[in-house]
Protein backbone atom coordinates (compact mmCIF):
# COMPACT_ATOMS: atom_id res chain seq x y z
CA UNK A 1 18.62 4.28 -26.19
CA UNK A 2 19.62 1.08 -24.28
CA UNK A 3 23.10 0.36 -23.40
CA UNK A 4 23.97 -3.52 -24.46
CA UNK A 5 27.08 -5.72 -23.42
CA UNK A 6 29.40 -6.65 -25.75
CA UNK A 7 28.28 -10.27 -25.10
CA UNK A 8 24.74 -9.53 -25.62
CA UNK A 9 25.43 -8.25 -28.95
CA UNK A 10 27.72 -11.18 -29.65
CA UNK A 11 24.80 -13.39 -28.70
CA UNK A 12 22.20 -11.65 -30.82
CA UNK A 13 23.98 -11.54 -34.12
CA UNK A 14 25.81 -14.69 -33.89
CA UNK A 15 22.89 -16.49 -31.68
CA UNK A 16 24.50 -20.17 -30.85
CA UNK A 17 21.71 -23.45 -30.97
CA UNK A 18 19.23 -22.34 -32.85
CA UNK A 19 17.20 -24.89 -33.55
CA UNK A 20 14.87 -27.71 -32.71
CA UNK A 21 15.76 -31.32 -31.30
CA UNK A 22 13.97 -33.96 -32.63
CA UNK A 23 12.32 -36.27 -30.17
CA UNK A 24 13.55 -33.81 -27.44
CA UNK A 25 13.29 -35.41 -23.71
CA UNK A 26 12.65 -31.97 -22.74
CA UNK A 27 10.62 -29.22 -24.26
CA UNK A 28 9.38 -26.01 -22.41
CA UNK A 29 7.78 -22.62 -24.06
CA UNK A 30 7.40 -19.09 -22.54
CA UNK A 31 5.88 -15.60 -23.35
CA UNK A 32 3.55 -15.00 -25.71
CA UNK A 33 3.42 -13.82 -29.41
CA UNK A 34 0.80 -11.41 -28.14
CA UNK A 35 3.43 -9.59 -25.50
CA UNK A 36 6.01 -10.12 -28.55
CA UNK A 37 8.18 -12.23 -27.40
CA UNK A 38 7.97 -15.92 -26.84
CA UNK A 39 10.56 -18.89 -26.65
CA UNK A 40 10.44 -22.67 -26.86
CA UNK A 41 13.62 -24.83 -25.66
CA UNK A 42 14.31 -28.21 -26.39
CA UNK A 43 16.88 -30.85 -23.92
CA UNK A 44 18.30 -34.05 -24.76
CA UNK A 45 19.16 -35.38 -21.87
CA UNK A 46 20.90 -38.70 -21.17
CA UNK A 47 20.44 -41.89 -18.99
CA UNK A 48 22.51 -39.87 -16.24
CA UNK A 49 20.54 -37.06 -16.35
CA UNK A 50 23.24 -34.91 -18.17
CA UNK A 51 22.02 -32.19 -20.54
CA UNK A 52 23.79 -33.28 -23.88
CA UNK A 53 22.09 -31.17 -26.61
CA UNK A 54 20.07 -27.37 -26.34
CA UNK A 55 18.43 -25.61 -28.92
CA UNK A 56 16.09 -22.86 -28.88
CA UNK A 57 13.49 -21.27 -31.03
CA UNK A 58 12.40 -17.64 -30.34
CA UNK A 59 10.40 -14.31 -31.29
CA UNK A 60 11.42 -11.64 -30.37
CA UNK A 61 13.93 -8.19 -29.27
CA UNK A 62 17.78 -8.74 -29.36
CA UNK A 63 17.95 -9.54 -25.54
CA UNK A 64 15.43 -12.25 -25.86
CA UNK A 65 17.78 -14.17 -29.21
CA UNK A 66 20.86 -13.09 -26.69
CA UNK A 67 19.32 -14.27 -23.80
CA UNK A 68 17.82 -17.49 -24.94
CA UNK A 69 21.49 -18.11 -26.72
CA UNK A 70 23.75 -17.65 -23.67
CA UNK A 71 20.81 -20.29 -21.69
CA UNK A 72 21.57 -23.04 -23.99
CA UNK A 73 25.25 -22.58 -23.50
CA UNK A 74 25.02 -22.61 -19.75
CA UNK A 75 22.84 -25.50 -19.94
CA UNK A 76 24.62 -28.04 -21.98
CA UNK A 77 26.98 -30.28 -19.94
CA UNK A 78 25.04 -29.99 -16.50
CA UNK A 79 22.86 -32.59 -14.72
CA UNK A 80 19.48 -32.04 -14.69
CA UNK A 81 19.78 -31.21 -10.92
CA UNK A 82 22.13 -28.29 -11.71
CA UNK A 83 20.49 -26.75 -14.41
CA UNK A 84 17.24 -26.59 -12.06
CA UNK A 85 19.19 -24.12 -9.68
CA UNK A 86 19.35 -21.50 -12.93
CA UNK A 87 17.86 -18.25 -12.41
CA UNK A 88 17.07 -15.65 -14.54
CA UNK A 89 19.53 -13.52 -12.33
CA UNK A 90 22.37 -15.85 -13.40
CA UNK A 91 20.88 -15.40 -17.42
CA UNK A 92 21.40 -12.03 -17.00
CA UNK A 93 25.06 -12.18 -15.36
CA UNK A 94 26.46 -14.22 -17.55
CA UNK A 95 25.38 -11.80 -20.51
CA UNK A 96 26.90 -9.06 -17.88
CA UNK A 97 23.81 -7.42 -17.30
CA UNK A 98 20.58 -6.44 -19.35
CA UNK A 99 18.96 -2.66 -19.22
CA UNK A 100 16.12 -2.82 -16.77
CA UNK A 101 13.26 -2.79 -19.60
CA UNK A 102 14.83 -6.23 -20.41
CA UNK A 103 15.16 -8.04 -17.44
CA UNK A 104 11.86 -9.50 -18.90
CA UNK A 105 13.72 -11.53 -21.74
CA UNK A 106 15.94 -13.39 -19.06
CA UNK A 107 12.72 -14.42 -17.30
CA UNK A 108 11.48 -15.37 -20.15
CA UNK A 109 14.64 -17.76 -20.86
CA UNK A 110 13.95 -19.28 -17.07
CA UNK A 111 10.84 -19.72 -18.00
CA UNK A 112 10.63 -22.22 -20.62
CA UNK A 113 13.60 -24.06 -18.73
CA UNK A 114 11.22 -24.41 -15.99
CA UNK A 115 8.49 -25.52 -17.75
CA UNK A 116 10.49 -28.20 -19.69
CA UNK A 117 11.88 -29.42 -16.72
CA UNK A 118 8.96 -29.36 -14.54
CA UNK A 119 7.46 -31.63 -16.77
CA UNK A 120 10.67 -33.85 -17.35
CA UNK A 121 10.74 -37.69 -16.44
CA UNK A 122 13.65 -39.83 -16.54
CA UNK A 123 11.67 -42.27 -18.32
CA UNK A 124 10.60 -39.47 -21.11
CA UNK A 125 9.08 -36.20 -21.39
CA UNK A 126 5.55 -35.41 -20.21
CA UNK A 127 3.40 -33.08 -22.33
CA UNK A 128 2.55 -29.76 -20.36
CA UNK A 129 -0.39 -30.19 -21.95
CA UNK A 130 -1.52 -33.42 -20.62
CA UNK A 131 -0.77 -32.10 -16.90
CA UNK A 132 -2.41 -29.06 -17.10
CA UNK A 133 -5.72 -30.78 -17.77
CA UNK A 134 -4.96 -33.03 -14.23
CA UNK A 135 -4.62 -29.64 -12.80
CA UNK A 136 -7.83 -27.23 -11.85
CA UNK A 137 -8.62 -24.15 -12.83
CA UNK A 138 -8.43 -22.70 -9.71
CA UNK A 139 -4.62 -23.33 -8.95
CA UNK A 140 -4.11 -20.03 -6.43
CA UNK A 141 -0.16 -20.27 -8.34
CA UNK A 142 -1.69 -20.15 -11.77
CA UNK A 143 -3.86 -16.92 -11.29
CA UNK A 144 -3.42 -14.51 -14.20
CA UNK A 145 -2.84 -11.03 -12.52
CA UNK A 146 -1.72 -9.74 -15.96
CA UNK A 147 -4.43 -10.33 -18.61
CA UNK A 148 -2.60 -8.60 -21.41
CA UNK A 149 0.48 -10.68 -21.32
CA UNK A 150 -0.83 -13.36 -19.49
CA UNK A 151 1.57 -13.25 -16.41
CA UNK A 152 0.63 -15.74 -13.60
CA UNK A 153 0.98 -14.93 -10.05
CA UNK A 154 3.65 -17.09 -9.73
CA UNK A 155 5.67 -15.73 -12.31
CA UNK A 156 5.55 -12.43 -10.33
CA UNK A 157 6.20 -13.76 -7.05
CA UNK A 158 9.24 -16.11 -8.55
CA UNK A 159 10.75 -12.72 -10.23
CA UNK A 160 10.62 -10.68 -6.90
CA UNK A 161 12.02 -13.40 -4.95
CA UNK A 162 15.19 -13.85 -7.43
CA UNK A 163 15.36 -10.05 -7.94
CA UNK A 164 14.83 -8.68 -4.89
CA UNK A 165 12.21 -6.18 -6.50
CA UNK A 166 10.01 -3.95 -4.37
CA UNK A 167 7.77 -2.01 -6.68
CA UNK A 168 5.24 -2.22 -9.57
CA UNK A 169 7.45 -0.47 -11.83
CA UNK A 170 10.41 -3.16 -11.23
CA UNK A 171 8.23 -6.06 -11.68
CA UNK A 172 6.82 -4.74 -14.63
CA UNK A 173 10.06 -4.68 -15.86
CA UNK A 174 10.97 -8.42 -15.28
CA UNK A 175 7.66 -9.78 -16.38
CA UNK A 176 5.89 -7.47 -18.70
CA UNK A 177 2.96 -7.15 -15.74
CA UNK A 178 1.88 -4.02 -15.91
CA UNK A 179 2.96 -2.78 -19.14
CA UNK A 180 -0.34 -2.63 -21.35
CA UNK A 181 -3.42 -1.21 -20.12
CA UNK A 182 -2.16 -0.90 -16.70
CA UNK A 183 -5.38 -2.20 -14.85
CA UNK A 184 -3.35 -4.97 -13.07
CA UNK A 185 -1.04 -2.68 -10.97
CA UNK A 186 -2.75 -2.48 -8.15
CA UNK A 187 -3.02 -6.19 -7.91
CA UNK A 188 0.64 -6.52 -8.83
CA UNK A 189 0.74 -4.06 -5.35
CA UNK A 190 -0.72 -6.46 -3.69
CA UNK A 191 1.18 -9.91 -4.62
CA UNK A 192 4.37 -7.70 -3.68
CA UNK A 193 2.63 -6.85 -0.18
CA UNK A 194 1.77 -10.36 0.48
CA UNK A 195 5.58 -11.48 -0.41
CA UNK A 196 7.06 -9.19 1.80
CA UNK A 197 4.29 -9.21 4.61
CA UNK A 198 2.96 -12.48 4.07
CA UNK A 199 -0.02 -11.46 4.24
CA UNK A 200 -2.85 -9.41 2.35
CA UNK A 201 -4.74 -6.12 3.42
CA UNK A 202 -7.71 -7.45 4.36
CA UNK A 203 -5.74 -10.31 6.02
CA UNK A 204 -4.06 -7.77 8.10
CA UNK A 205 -7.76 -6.73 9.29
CA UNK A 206 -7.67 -9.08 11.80
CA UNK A 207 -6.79 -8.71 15.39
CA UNK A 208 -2.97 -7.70 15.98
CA UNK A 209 -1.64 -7.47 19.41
CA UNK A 210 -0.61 -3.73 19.50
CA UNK A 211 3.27 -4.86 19.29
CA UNK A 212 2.71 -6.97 15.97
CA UNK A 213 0.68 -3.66 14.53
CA UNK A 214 3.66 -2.31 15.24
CA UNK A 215 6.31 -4.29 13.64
CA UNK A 216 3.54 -4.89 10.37
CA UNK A 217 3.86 -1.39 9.74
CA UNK A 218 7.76 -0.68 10.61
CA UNK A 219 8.72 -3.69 8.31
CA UNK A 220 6.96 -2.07 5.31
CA UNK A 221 8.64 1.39 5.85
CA UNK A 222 12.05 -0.21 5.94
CA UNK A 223 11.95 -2.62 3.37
CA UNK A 224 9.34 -0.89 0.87
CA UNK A 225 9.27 3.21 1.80
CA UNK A 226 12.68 3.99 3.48
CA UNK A 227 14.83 2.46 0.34
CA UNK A 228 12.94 4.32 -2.07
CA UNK A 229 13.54 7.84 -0.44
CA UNK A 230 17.45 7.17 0.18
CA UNK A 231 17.35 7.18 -3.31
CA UNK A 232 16.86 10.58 -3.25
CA UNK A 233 18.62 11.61 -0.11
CA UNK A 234 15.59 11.66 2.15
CA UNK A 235 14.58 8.93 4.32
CA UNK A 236 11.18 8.31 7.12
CA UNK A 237 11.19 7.29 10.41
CA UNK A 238 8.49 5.30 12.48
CA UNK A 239 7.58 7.99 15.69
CA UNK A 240 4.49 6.43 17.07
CA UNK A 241 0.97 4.43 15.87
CA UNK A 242 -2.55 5.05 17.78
CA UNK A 243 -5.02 2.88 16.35
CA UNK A 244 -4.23 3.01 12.54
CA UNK A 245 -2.89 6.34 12.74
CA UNK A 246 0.81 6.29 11.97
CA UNK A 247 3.16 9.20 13.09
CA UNK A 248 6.25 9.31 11.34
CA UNK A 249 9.13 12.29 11.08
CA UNK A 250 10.53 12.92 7.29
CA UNK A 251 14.41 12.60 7.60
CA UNK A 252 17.39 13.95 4.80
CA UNK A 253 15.99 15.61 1.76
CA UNK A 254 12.47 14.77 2.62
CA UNK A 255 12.66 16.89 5.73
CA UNK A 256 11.31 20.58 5.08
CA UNK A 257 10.99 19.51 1.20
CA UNK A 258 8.36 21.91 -0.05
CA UNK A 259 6.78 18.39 -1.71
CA UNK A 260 7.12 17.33 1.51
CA UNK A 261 3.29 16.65 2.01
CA UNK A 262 2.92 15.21 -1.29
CA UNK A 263 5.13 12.78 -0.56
CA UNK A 264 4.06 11.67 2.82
CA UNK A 265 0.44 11.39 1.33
CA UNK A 266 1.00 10.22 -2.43
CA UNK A 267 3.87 7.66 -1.25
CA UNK A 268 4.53 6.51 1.88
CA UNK A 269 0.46 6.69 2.95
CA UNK A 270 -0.44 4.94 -0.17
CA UNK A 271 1.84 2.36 0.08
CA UNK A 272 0.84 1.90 3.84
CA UNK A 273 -2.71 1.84 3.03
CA UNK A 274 -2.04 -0.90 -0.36
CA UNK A 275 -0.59 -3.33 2.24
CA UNK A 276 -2.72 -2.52 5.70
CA UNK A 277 -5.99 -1.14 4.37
CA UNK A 278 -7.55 1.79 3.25
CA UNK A 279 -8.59 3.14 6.79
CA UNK A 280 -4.97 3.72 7.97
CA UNK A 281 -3.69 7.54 7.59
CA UNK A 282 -0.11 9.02 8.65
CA UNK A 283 0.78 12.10 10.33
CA UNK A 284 4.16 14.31 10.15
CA UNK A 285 5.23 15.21 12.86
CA UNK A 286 8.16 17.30 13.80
């Protein structure tokens, strides 16, 4: 059972601006009734580009009403330029905190703002719909990874950058990626190797001097492999790399584990090989 704030509870059974504006000059939508939750926000913004008026609309969980409540009350009163720097990191603060498997509903609430404001003109709202059909297809940002819920590559990449997330699991959590059929993970894997590496796999194919090799692979053991086993007491260390061999010496509760080997092979080779390529293999050494 989830743990909820008092203020989230406040939020979801006494949910503030509900509603619709008419002749909004700002109106954004996010989710999907298909992933269960979706939410559509309307502005009225003035002739100095103050919010004056929120109201929301949504379907869905308790976090999403709570959520989507606490937005329009953060919003109302701020320029346009200050509600822009929202995240759904602050969404969640300011409801002092949502359970993990909820994260998604303040992304959601970022969301729509975003898309009403992306779209907002001080001489009157633009329909999303018109500028999507100026747009092509083939938008790199606009990629669906996640075909069940219909989460863009940008979505993900905007979540791990706010969030600081690091694995599948986490980002599933923010955005929903992830959480149906499960096909997309590995190419959730590899939007989160490209953020952190800036660059994919087969990218990383290419000719490295032997001291950039070097530094590739040590940056993804400390910022992807090394946090996750302090979690647990145990910890790796980078020993040596010949050709795409790695050599690496288990430290803390890792070291002498009698998983030991399934974790060098199941984790931190895995994750080596998602961001560097399949041909790279590690070694324990002692």
């Amino acid at each position: 059972m989830w743990e909820y704030t008092e203020k989230v509870m406040d939020h979801y059974r006494h949910p503030r601006n509900v509603g619709s504006i008419e002749n909004a000059d700002a109106v954004g939508t996010a989710g999907s009734l298909v992933c269960g939750d979706q939410l559509k926000i309307y502005l009225k913004i003035d002739e100095n580009n103050i919010v004056t008026d929120a109201k929301f609309q949504t379907f869905g969980c308790g976090s999403a009403v709570a959520s989507s409540s606490i937005l329009t009350e953060m919003i109302i009163g701020k320029t346009v330029d200050e509600v822009r720097k929202i995240t759904n990191k602050d969404i969640a603060d300011e409801l002092g905190g949502l359970p993990p498997e909820k994260m998604h509903c303040s992304v959601m609430g970022y969301e729509a703002l975003e898309d009403a404001l992306k779209n907002y003109k001080t001489e009157g709202y633009v329909d999303l719909d018109e500028i999507k059909e100026e747009n092509t297809s083939n938008n790199e940002e606009n990629k669906i990874i996640c075909t069940c819920f219909q989460v863009t590559k940008k979505t993900i990449i905007d979540a791990i950058k706010t969030n600081n997330l690091k694995t599948v699991e986490e980002v599933t959590n923010y955005t929903k990626a992830g959480g149906a059929c499960g096909r997309c993970k590995a190419d959730i894997q590899k939007v989160i190797d490209e953020y952190y590496n800036g660059t994919s796999a087969q990218e990383t194919q290419k000719e490295l001097t032997p001291t950039q090799w070097i530094l590739k692979v040590n940056n993804i053991i400390e910022t992807q492999i090394s946090p996750e086993l302090m979690k647990d007491g145990g910890d790796v260390e980078l020993v040596d790399i010949k050709d795409k061999t790695v050599y690496v010496k288990l430290r803390g509760q890792c070291s002498g584990c009698k998983n030991s080997t399934m974790t060098l092979k199941l984790f931190v080779e895995t994750t080596l090989k998602n961001a560097l390529g399949d041909d790279i293999s590690v070694v324990e050494v002692n």
